[in-house]
Protein backbone atom coordinates (compact mmCIF):
# COMPACT_ATOMS: atom_id res chain seq x y z
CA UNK A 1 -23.68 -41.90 -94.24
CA UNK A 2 -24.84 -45.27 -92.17
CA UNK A 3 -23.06 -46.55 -89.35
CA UNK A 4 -21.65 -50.22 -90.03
CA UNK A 5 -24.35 -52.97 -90.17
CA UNK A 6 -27.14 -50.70 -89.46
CA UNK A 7 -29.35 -47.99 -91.43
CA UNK A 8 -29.05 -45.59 -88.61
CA UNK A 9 -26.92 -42.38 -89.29
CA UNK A 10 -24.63 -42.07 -86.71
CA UNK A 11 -25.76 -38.24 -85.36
CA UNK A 12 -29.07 -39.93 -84.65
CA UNK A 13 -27.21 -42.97 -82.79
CA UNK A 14 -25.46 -40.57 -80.63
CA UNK A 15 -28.81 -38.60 -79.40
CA UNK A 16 -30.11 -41.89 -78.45
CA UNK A 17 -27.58 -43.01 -76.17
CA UNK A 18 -26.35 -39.29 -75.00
CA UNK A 19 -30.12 -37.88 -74.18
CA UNK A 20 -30.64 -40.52 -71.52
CA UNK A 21 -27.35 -40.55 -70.20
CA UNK A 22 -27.49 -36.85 -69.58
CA UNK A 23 -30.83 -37.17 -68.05
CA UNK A 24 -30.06 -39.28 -65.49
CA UNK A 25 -26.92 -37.45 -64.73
CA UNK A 26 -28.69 -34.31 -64.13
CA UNK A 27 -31.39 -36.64 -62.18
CA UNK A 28 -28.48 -37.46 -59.60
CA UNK A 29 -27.32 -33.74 -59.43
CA UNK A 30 -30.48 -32.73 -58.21
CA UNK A 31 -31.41 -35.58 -55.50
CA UNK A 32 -27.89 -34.98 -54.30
CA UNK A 33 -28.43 -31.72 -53.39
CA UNK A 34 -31.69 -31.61 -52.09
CA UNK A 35 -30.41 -34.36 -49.39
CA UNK A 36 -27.49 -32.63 -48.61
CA UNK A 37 -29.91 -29.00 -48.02
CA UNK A 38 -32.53 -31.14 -45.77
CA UNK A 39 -29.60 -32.76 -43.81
CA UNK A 40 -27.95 -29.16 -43.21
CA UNK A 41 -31.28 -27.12 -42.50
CA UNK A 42 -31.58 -30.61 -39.67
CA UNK A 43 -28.60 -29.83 -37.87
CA UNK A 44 -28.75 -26.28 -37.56
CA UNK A 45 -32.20 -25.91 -35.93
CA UNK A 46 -32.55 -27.03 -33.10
CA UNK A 47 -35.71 -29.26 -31.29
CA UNK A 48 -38.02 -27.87 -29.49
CA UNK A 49 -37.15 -30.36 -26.27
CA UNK A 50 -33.78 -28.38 -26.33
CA UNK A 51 -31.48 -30.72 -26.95
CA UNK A 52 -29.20 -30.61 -29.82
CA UNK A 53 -29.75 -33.16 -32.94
CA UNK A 54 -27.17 -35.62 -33.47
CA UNK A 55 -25.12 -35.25 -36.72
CA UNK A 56 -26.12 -36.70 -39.96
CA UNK A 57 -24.63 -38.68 -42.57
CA UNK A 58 -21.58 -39.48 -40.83
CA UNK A 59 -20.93 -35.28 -41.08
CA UNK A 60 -18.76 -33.31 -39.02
CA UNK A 61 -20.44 -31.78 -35.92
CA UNK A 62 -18.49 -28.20 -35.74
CA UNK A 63 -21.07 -26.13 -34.41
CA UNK A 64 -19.32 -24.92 -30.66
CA UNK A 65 -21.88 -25.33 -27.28
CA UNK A 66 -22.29 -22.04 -25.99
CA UNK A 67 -20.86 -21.46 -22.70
CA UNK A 68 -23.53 -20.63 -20.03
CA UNK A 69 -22.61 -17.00 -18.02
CA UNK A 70 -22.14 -18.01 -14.25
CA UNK A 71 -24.33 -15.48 -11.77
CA UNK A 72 -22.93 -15.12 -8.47
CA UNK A 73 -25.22 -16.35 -5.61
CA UNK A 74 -26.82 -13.61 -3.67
CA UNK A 75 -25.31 -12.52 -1.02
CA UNK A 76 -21.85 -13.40 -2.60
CA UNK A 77 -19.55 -11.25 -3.97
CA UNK A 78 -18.23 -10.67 -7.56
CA UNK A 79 -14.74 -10.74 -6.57
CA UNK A 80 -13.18 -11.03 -2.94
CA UNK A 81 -10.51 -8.06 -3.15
CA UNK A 82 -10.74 -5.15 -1.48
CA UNK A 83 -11.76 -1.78 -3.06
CA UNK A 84 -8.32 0.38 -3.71
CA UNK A 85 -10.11 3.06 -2.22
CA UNK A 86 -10.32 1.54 1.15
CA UNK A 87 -6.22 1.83 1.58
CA UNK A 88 -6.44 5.48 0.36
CA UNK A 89 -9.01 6.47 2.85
CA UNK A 90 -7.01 4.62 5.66
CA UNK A 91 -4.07 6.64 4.79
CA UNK A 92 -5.82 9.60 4.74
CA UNK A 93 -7.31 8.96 8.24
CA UNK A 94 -3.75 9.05 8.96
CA UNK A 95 -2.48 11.98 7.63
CA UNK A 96 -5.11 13.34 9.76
CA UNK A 97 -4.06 11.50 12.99
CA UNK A 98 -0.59 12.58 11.86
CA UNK A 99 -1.97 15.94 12.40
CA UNK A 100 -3.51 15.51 16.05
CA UNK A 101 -0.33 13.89 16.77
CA UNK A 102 1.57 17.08 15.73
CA UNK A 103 -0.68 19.28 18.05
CA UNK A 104 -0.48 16.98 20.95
CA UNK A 105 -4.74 15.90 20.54
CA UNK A 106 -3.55 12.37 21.40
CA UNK A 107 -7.21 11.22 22.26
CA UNK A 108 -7.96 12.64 18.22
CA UNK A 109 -4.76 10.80 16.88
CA UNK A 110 -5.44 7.80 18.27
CA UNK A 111 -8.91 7.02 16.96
CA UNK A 112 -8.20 8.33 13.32
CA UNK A 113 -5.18 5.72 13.93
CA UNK A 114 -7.18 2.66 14.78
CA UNK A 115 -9.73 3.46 12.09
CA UNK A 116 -6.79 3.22 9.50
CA UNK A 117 -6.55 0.16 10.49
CA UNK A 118 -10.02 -0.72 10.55
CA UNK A 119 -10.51 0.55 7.18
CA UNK A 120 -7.18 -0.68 6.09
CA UNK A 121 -6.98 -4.17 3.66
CA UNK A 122 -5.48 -7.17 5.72
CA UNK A 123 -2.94 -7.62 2.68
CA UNK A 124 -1.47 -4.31 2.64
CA UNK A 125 0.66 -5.60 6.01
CA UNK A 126 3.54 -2.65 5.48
CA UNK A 127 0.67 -0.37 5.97
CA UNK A 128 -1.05 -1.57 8.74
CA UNK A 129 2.13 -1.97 10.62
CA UNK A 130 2.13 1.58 10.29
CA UNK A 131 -0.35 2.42 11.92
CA UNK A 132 0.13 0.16 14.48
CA UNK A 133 3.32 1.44 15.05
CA UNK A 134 2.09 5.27 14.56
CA UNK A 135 0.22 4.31 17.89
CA UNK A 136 2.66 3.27 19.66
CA UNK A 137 4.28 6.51 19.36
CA UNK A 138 1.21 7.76 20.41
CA UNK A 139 1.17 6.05 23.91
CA UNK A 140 4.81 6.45 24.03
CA UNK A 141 4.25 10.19 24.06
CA UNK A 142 1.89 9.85 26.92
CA UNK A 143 3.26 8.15 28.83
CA UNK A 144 6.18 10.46 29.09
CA UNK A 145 4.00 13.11 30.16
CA UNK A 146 2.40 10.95 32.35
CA UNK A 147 3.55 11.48 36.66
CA UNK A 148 1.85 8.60 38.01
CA UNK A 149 3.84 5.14 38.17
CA UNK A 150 1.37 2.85 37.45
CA UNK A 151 -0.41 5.12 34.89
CA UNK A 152 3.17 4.93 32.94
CA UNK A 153 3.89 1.55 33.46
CA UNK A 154 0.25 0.79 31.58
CA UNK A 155 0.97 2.77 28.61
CA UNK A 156 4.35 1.78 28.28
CA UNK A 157 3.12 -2.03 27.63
CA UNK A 158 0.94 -0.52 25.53
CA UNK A 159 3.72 0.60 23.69
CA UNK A 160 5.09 -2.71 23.32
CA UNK A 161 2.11 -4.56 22.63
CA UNK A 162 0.96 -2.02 20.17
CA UNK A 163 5.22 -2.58 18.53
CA UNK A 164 4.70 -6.34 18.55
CA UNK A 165 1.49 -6.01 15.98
CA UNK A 166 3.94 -3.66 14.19
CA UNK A 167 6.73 -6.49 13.95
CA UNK A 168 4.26 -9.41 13.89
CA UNK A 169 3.17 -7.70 10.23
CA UNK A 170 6.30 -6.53 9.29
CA UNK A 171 9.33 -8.33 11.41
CA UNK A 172 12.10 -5.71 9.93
CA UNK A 173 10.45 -2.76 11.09
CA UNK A 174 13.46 -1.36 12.79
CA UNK A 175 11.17 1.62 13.88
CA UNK A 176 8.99 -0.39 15.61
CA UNK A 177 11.89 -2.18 17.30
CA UNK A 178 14.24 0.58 18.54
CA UNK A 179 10.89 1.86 20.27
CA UNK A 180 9.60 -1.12 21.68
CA UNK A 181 13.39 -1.63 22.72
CA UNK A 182 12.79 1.66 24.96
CA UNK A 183 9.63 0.39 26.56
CA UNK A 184 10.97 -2.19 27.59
CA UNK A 185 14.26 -0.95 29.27
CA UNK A 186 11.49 1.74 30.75
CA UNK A 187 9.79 -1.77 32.54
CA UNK A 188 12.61 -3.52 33.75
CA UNK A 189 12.33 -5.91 30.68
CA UNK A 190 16.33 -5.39 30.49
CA UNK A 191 17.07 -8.51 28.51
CA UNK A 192 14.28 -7.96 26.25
CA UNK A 193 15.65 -4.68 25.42
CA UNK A 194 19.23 -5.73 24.71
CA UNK A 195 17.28 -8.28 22.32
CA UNK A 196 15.76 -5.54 20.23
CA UNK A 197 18.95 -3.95 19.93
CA UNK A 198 20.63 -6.46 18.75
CA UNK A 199 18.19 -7.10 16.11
CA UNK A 200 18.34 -3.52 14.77
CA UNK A 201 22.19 -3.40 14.53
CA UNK A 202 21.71 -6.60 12.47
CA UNK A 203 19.73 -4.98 10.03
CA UNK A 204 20.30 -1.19 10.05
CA UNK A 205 23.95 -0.46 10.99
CA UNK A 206 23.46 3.42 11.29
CA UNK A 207 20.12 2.96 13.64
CA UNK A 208 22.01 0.48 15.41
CA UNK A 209 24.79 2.43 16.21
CA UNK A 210 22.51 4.85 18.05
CA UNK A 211 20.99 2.63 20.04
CA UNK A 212 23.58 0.44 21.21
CA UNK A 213 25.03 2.99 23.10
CA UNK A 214 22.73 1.96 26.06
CA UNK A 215 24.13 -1.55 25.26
CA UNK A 216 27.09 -1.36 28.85
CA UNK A 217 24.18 0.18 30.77
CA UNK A 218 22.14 -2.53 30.27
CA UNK A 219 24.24 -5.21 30.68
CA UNK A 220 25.23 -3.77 33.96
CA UNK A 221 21.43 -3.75 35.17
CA UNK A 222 21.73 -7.20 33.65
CA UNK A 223 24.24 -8.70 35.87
CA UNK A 224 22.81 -6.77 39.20
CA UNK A 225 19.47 -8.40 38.45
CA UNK A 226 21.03 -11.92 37.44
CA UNK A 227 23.60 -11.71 40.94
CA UNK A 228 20.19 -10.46 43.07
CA UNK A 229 18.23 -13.62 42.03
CA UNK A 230 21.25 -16.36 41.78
CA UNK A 231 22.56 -15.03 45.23
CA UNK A 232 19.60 -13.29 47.03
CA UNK A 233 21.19 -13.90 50.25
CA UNK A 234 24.82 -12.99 49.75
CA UNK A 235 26.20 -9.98 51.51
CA UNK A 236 29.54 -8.28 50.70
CA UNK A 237 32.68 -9.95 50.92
CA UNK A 238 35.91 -9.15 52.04
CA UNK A 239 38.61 -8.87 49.24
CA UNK A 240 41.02 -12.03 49.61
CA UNK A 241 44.25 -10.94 50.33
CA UNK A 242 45.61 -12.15 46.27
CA UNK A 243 43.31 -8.79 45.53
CA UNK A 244 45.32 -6.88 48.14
CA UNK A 245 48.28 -7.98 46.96
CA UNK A 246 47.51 -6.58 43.55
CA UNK A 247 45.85 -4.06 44.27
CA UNK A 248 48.80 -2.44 46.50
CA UNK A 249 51.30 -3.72 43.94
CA UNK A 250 49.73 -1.66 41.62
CA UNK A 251 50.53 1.40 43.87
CA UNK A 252 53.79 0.28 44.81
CA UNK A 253 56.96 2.60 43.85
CA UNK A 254 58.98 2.34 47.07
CA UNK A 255 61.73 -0.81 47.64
CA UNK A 256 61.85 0.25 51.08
CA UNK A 257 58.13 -0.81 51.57
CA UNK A 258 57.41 -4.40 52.14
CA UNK A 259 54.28 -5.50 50.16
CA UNK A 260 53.75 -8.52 52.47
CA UNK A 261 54.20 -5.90 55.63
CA UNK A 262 51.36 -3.59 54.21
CA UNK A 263 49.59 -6.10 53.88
CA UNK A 264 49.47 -7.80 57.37
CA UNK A 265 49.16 -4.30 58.41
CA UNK A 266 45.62 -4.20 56.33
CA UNK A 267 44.54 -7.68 57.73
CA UNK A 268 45.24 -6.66 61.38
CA UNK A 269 43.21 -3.11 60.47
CA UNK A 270 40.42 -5.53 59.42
CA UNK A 271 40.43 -7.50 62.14
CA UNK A 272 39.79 -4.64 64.65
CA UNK A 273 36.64 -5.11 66.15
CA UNK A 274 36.10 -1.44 66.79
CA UNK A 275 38.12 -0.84 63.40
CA UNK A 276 36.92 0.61 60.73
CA UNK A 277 37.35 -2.61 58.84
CA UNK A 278 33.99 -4.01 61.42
CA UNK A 279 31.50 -5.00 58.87
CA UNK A 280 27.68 -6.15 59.46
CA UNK A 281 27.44 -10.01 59.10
């Protein structure tokens, strides 16, 4: 059968417009994909110059820079903490000056103490207080045993200075307080002392308790010291006669008994020059 207007049959009409058609379809397939291979193989080698190719086609650049692995500098370290194992051998350096300590080898128990803290990590302060304050107890202990006066006077700052590390690292360290409080009464550093107390009532009640007990004793030595430098020169005094008065008021039972005679009677007693009222100055 012919299509219209021609002699052609239509079967062979379609082969002649479907065989190129199809040809030049498949001819696009395969110079499609032979760019696209050449453009990928591009970007994924890289040049020999070492730097990276730019992307083609307007494509996508996913391919992540590798991140280069820092080396430290010589001489530097890999990380700037200490080693764990330095604060367990400082604490057993103590355990052994503990030891010394126990059997009275002060010379022994103080130089395992200051290698603790030699070997000790500056940020483990509550440990290091420790042992500062482990040596304090040391000195402390010698210098009650010591006899001569200036011997025991230099230990006993020791004792505080050693105390002070002890609070400067760790400033509620009642320990290291109520001892240094003691060294300090022990030097005549009364105020000081009554200081320390204070501060360990504040923050241990039970501790504090104990110690100020040798709070009125204190004070006393405080006022003697504060009257011996405000009034260096000042002798004793006579009572004035309003003390009398009380005083012998607080004696008197008897109506009979003028308090005003008694006292004249006192005043001309004092007066004596021979009397035993005669005072120097």
């Amino acid at each position: 059968m012919s299509a219209e207007g021609t002699d052609i049959p239509k079967w062979q009409l379609a082969l002649l417009i479907g065989v190129p058609l199809a040809a030049v379809a498949v001819a696009g397939t395969a110079c499609l994909y032979y760019h696209s291979s050449k453009s990928y193989s591009h970007r994924k080698e890289p040049s020999s110059s070492g730097v990276r190719p730019s992307p083609q086609d307007g494509a996508a650049d996913t391919e992540e820079t590798p991140i280069p692995e820092v080396q430290p500098q010589a001489g530097e370290k890999a990380c700037d903490q200490e080693p764990e194992s330095s604060l367990k051998q400082a604490n057993a350096v103590k355990q052994q000056g503990n030891t010394h300590f126990r059997e009275h080898k002060y010379s022994d128990a103080i130089a395992c103490y200051m290698e603790a803290i030699q070997l000790c990590p500056e940020e483990h302060k509550q440990d290091r207080a420790i042992f500062h304050q482990n040596l304090a107890a040391v000195y402390d202990a010698m210098a009650g045993k010591e006899s001569d006066k200036d011997t025991k006077t230099s230990l006993l700052f020791r004792v505080v200075d050693e105390c002070s590390k002890a609070l400067g690292l760790n400033p509620r360290y009642t320990k290291a307080l109520g001892r240094r409080s003691k060294a300090y009464e022990a030097v005549g550093l009364v105020k000081e002392a009554v200081m320390d107390i204070t501060r360990v009532t504040v923050l241990d009640e039970k501790q504090g308790q104990d110690l100020s007990q040798r709070i009125p004793a204190l004070l006393k030595i405080m006022g003697k010291q504060f009257a011996d430098e405000t009034f260096p020169e000042l002798g004793p005094l006579a009572p004035t006669p309003y003390l009398v008065k009380n005083y012998i008021e607080s004696f008197y039972w008897n109506d009979d008994i003028s308090v005003e005679r008694l006292r004249k009677l006192w005043l001309e007693q004092v007066k004596q020059p021979n009397g035993n009222g005669d005072r120097d100055g």
